[in-house]
Protein backbone atom coordinates (compact mmCIF):
# COMPACT_ATOMS: atom_id res chain seq x y z
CA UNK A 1 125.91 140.03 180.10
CA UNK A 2 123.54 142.68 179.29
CA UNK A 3 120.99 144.20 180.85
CA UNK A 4 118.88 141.62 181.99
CA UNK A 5 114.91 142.09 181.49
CA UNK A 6 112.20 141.18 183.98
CA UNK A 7 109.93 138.28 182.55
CA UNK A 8 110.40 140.37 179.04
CA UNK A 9 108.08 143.01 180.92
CA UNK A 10 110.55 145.26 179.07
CA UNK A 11 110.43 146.68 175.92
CA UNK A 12 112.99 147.70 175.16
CA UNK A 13 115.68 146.64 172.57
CA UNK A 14 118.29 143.83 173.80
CA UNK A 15 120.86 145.35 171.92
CA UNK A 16 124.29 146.41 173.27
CA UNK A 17 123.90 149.73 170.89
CA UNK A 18 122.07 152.75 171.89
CA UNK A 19 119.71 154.48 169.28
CA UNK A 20 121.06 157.72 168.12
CA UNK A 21 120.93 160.02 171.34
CA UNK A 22 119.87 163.71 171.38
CA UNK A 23 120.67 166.05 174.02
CA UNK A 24 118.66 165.17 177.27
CA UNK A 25 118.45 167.18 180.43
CA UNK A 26 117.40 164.46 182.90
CA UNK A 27 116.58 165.07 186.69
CA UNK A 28 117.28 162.79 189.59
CA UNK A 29 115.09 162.32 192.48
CA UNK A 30 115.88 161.08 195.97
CA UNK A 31 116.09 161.75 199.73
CA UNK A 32 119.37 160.71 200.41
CA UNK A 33 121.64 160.40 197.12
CA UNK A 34 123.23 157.19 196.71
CA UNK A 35 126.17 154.85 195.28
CA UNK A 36 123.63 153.28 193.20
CA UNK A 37 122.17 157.13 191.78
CA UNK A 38 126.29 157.60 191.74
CA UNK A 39 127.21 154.51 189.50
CA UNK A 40 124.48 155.11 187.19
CA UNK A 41 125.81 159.22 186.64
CA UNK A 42 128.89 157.90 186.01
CA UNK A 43 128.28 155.68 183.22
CA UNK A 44 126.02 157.97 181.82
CA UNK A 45 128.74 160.68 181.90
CA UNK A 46 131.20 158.98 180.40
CA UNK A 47 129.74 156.94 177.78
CA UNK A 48 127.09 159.70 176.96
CA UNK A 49 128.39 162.92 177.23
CA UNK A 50 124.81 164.70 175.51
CA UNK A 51 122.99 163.70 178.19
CA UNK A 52 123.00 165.97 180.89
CA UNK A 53 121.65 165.31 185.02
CA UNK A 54 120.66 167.31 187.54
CA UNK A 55 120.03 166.22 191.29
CA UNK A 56 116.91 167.17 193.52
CA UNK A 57 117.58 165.81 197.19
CA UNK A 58 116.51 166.21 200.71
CA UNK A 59 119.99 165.01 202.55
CA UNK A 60 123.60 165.13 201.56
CA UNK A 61 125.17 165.23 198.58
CA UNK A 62 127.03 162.42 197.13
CA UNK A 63 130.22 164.72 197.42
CA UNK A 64 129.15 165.05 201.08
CA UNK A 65 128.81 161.47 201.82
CA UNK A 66 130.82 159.63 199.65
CA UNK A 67 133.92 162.28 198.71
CA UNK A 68 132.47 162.58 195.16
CA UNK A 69 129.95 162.33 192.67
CA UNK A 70 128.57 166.19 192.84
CA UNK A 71 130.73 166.63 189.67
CA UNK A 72 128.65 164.27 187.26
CA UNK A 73 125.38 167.01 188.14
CA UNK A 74 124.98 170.20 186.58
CA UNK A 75 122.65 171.56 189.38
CA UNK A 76 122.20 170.41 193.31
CA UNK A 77 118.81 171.60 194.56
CA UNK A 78 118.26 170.84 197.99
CA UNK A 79 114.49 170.47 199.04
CA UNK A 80 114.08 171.84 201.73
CA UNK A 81 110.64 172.75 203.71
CA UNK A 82 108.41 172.67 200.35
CA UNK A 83 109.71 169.90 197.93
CA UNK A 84 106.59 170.58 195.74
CA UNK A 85 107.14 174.29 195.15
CA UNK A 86 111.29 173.22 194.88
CA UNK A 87 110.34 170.34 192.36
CA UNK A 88 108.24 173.00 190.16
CA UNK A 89 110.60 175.80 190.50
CA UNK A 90 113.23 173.67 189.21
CA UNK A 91 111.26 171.96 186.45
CA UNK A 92 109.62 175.34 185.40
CA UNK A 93 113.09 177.39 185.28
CA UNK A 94 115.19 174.41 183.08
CA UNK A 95 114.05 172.17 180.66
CA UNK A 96 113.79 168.66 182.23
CA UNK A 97 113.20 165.89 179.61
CA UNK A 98 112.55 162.88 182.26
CA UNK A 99 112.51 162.32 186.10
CA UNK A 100 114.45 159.38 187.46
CA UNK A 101 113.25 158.82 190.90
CA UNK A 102 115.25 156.67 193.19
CA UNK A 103 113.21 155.04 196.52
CA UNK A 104 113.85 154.81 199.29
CA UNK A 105 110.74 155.15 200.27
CA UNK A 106 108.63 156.76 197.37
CA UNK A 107 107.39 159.74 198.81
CA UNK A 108 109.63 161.80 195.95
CA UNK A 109 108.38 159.47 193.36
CA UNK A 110 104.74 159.92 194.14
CA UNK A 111 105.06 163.39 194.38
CA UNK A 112 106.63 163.83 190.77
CA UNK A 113 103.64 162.00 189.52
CA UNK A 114 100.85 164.24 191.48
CA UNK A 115 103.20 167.30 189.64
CA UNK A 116 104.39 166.05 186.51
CA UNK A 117 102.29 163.00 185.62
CA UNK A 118 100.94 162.89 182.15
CA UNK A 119 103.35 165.75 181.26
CA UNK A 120 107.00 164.69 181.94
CA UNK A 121 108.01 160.34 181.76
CA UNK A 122 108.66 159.33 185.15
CA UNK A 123 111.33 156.18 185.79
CA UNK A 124 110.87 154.97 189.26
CA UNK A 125 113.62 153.16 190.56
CA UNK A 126 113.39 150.39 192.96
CA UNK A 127 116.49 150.31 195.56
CA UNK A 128 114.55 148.41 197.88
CA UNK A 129 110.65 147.75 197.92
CA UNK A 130 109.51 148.91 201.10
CA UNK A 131 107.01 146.69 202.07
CA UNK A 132 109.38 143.87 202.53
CA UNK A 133 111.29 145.77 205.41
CA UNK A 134 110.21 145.46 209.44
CA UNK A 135 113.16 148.22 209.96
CA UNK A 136 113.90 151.36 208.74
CA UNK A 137 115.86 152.62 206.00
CA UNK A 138 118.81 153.24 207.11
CA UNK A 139 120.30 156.21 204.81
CA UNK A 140 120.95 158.67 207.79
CA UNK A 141 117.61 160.45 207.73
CA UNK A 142 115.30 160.41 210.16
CA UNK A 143 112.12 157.86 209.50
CA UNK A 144 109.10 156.53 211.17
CA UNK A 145 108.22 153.23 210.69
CA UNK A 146 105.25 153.06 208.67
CA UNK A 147 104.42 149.88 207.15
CA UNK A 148 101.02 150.62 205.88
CA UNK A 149 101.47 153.97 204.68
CA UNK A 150 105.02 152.24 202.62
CA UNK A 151 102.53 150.14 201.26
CA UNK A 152 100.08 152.96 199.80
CA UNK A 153 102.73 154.50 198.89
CA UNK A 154 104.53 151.98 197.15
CA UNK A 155 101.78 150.58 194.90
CA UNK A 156 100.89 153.63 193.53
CA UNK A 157 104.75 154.73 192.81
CA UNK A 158 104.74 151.13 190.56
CA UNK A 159 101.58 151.54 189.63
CA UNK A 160 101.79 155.25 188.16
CA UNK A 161 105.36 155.31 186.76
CA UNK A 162 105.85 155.56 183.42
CA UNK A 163 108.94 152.83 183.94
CA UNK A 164 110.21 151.38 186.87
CA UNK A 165 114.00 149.23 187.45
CA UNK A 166 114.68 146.88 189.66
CA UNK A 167 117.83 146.07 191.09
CA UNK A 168 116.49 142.15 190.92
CA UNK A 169 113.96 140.17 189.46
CA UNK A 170 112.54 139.22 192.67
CA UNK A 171 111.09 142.50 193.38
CA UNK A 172 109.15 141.82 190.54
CA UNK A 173 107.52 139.05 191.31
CA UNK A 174 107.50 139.74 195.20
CA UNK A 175 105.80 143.15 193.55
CA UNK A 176 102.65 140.70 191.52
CA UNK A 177 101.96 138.45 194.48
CA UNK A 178 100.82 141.91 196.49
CA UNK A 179 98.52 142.30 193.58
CA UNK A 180 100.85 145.30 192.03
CA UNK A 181 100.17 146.39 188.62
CA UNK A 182 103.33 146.66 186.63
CA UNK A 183 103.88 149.22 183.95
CA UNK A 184 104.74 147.96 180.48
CA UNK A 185 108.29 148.65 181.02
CA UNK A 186 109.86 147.32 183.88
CA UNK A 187 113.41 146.61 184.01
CA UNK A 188 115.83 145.12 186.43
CA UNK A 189 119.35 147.14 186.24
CA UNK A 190 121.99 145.58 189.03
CA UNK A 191 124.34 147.23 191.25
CA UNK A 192 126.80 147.27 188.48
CA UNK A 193 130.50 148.29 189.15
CA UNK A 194 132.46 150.97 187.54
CA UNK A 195 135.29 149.94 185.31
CA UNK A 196 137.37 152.35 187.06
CA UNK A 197 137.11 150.48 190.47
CA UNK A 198 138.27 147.72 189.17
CA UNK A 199 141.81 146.26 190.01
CA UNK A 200 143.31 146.14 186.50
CA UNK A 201 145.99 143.03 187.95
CA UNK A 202 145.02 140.78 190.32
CA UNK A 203 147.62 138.60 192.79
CA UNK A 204 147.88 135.14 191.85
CA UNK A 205 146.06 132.37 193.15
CA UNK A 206 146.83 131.38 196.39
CA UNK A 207 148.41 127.60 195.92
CA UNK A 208 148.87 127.27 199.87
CA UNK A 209 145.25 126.84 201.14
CA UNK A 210 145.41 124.17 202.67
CA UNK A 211 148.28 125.09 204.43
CA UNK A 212 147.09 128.37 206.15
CA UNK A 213 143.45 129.97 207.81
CA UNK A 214 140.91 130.92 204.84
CA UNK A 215 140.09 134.86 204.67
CA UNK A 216 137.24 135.85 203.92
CA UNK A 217 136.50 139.67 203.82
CA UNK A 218 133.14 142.01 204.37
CA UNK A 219 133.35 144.95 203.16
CA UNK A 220 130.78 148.01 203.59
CA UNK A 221 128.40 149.14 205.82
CA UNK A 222 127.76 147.49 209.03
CA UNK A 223 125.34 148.13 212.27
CA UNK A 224 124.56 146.95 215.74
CA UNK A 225 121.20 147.33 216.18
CA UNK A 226 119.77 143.71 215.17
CA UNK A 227 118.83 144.32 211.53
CA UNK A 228 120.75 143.02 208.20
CA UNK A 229 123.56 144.38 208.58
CA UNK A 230 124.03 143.23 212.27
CA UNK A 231 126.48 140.73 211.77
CA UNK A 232 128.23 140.21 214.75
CA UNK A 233 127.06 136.42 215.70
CA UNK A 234 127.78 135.63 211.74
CA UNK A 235 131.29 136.78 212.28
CA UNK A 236 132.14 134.76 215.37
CA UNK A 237 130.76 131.76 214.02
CA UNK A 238 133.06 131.94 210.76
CA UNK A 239 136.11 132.62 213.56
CA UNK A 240 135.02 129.54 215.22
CA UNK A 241 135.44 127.73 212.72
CA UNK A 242 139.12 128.95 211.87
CA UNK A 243 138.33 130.94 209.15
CA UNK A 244 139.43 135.05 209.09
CA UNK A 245 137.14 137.34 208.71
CA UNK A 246 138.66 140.72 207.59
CA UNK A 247 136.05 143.85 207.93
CA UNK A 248 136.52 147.06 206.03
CA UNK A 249 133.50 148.83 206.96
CA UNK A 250 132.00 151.96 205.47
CA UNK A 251 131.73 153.88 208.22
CA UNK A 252 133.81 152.87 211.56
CA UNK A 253 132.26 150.97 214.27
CA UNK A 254 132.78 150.71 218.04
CA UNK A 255 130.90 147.28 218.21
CA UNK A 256 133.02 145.59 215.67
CA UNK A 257 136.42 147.15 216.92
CA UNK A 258 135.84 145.69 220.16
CA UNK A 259 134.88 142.52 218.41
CA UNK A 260 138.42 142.57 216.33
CA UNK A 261 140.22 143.28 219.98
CA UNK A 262 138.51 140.22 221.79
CA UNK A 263 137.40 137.45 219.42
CA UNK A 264 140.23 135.69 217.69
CA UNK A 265 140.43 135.38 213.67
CA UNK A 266 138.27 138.37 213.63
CA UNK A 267 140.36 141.77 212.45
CA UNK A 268 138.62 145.15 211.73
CA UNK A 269 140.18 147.44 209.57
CA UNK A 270 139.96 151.21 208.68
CA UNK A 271 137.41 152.55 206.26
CA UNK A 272 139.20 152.99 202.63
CA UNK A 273 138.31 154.91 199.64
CA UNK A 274 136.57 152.89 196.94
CA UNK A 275 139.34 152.72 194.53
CA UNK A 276 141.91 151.35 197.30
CA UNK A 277 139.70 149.59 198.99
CA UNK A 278 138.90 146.79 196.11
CA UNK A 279 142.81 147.06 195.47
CA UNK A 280 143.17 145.73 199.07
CA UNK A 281 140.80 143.13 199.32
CA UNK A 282 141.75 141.29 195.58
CA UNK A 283 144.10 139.92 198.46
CA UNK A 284 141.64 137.87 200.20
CA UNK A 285 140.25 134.45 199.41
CA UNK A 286 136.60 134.97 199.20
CA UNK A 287 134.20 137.60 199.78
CA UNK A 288 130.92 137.51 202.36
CA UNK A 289 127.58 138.88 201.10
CA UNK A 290 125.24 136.38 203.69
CA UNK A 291 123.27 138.94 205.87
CA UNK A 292 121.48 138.38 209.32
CA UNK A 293 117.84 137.46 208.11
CA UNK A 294 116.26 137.90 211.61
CA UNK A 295 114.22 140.58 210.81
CA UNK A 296 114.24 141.28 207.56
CA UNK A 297 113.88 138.08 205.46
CA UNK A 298 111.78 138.99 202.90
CA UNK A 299 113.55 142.04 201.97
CA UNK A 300 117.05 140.01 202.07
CA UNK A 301 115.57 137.79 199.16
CA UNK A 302 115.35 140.47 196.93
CA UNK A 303 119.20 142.03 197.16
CA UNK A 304 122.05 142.03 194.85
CA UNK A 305 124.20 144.27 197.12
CA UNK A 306 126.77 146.61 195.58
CA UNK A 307 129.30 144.72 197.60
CA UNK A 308 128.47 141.32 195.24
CA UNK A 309 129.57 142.90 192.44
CA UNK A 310 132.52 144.59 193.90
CA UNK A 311 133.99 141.36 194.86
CA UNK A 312 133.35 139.87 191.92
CA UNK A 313 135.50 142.59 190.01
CA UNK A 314 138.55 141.47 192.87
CA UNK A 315 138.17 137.73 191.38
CA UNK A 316 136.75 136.69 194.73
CA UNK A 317 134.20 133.61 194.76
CA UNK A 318 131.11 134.78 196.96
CA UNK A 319 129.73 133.51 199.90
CA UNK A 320 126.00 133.72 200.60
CA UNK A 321 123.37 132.46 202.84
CA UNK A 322 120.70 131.26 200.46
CA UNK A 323 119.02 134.77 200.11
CA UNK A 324 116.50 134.37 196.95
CA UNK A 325 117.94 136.98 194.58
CA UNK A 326 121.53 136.49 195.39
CA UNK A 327 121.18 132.80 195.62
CA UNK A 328 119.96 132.60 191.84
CA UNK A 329 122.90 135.09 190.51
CA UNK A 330 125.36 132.83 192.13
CA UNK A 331 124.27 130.09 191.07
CA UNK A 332 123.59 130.95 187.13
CA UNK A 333 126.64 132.87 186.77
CA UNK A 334 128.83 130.42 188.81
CA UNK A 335 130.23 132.92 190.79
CA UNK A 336 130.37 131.78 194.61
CA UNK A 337 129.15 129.07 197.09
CA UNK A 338 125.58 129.38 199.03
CA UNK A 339 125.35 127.73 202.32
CA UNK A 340 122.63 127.32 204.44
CA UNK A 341 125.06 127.78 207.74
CA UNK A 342 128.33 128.39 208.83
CA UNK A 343 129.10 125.17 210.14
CA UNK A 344 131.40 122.63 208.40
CA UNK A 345 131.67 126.00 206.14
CA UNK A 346 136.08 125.60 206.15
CA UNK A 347 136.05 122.00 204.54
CA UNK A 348 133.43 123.04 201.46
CA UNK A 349 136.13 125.87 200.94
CA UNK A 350 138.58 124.10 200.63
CA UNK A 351 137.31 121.30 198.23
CA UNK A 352 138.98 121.12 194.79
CA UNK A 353 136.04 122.38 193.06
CA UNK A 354 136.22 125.82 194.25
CA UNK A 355 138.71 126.46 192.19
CA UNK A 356 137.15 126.12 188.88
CA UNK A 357 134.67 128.44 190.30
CA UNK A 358 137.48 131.03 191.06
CA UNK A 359 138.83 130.85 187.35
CA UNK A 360 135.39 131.62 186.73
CA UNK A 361 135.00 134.90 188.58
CA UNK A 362 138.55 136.25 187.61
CA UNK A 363 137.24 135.40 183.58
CA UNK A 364 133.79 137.03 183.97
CA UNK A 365 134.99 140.10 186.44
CA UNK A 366 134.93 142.78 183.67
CA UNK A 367 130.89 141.50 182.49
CA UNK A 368 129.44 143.13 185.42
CA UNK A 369 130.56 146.97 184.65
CA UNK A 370 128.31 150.55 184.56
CA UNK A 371 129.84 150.93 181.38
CA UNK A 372 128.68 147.66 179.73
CA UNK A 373 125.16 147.84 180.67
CA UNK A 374 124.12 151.60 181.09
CA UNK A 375 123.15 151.27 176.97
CA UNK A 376 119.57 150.15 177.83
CA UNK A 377 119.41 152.54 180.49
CA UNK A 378 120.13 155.54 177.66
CA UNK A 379 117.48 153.37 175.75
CA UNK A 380 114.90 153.54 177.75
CA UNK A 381 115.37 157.46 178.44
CA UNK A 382 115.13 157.68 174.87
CA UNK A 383 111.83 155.78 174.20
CA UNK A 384 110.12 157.38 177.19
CA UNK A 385 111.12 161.02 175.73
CA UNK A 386 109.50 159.93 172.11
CA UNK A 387 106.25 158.76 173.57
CA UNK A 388 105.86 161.87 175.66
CA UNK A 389 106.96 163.78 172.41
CA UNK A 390 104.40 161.73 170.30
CA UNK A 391 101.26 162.42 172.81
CA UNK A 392 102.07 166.00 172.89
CA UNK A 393 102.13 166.69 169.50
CA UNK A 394 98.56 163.94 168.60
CA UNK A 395 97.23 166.24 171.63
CA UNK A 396 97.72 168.96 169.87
């Protein structure tokens, strides 16, 4: 599979092969530096060692927050107090070729284009569209909730871009219902997985099920305060029905410790680094990606969460409430079950059919990789640069 376009909205060529690259000095944008902004520098580091990235920011670094990343960067610039004079101090003093702006929200984006539009090709990139959310981002930064000022503030980051990406093709169209105008080139790019991550052996297929509880793992981050990732009440129901759930969360929890020491079935572990942590749970029988949809529906229809693709690379068949975006990618690709509840969720498990599904994931585990789809990424750098290139020199 190869990067997927958007309604062919994009532009750009399908093929596997990127055009002959030149050196490119390419800046990232965001508040809070990511594992998505991560993945991407990765790829692009190792498949494409003549372009070269450089981070503007506003929280921690991805060395900070995640143990590693700052490495793939040649320059950190924190902005602090003025991120306009920061932004043109650091795009007067080095030559940047391209901005790649990363939401959430789009303040940064919006900003490059009051600065830079017209002058430098701006890619904004949409982690999560805004607009769909009732609760805040939660990236560790402090935010207001703001719904109407997300909204101005979102339609003219889509709207002025020079490109935008999507992590799903539902942001897309959720994006043309509000009345958005889409630039020419708009591309979805998933939460791809590094080949590195994944487990290069897996253990072999468990030939006992229906002799012993199912386990299902969650892994990543994880919250108590009623929003998506609340997910409590969905883990008690899966223990009631005698299924383990095994939680390796991101960042530890009181709430679900207790949870682990009082409800049966349920068992929290400790936090792991990424490249044991998808060792461990290639253990497991399937993986959860169904989120609490109380508040934040809308915004849950448009996710393909890292974690999908993470337990996809374990050979683990998904499990999903019937969330738009992931609902569609299971279903396509074949790669999981979506259920509307938890109840009676033990006996579809453990139907005979779920195992052709499982052969499926372990032979499709290695389609889903940075390394196999950053080539239209690099693409679309490329084409951006030329145009720019072409109206400066017809301008003069």
């Amino acid at each position: 599979m190869f990067c997927r376009m958007a309604e062919r909205l994009c532009i750009i060529s399908h093929s596997k092969k990127t055009q002959p690259i030149k050196t490119m000095h390419i800046l990232f944008v965001q508040p809070q530096p990511c594992i998505r902004a991560l993945k991407y520098a990765e790829g692009l580091c190792k498949i494409h060692s003549d372009i070269r990235l450089s981070f503007a920011y506003s929280g921690k670094t991805l060395t900070e927050l995640y143990g590693h990343g700052d490495e793939c960067f040649r320059i950190w610039f924190p902005l602090d107090g003025n991120p306009a004079a920061g932004l043109r101090k650091l795009v007067d003093t080095h030559d940047i070729n391209l901005i790649h702006s990363h939401n959430a929200p789009d303040t940064l984006t919006n900003l490059c284009i009051d600065l830079f539009g017209g002058k430098i090709p701006i890619v904004h990139d949409i982690h999560d569209l805004m607009s769909a959310r009732n609760t805040a981002y939660e990236d560790g930064l402090n935010r207001v909730i703001n719904v109407v000022n997300w909204r101005k503030e979102e339609r003219r980051a889509i709207e002025h871009s020079d490109a935008i990406i999507t992590v799903s093709d539902v942001i897309f169209n959720l994006a043309r219902r509000k009345g958005y105008r889409l630039p020419k080139i708009a591309h979805v790019y998933e939460n791809y997985i590094p080949e590195r991550f994944i487990p290069k052996t897996l253990p072999q297929v468990s030939q006992n099920l229906a002799n012993r509880p199912i386990r299902i793992v969650y892994e990543g981050f994880i919250s108590s305060n009623g929003g998506h990732y609340d997910m409590r009440s969905i883990f008690k129901a899966l223990a009631a029905e005698g299924i383990e759930v095994h939680i390796y969360p991101s960042r530890d929890n009181f709430d679900y410790q207790t949870l682990s020491d009082t409800v049966q079935n349920i068992f929290c572990h400790p936090s792991l680094a990424p490249d044991k942590l998808l060792k461990e749970i290639a253990q497991y029988d399937f993986g959860w990606a169904g989120f609490n949809d109380t508040l934040n529906r809308a915004h849950l229809n448009t996710v393909l969460p890292n974690k999908l693709f993470e337990y996809i690379a374990c050979g683990l068949p998904v499990i999903s409430f019937p969330h738009k975006a992931l609902k569609r990618f299971l279903e396509t690709h074949r790669l999981g079950l979506v259920v509307d509840a938890v109840s009676g969720l033990t006996g579809r498990l453990r139907d005979p059919g779920m195992a052709a599904i499982r052969k499926n994931v372990r032979a499709h585990r290695w389609d889903f990789t940075v390394e196999a789809n950053i080539g239209c990424i690099v693409n679309m750098y490329l084409q951006l640069c030329e145009e720019t290139a072409s109206l400066a020199t017809y301008g003069h």
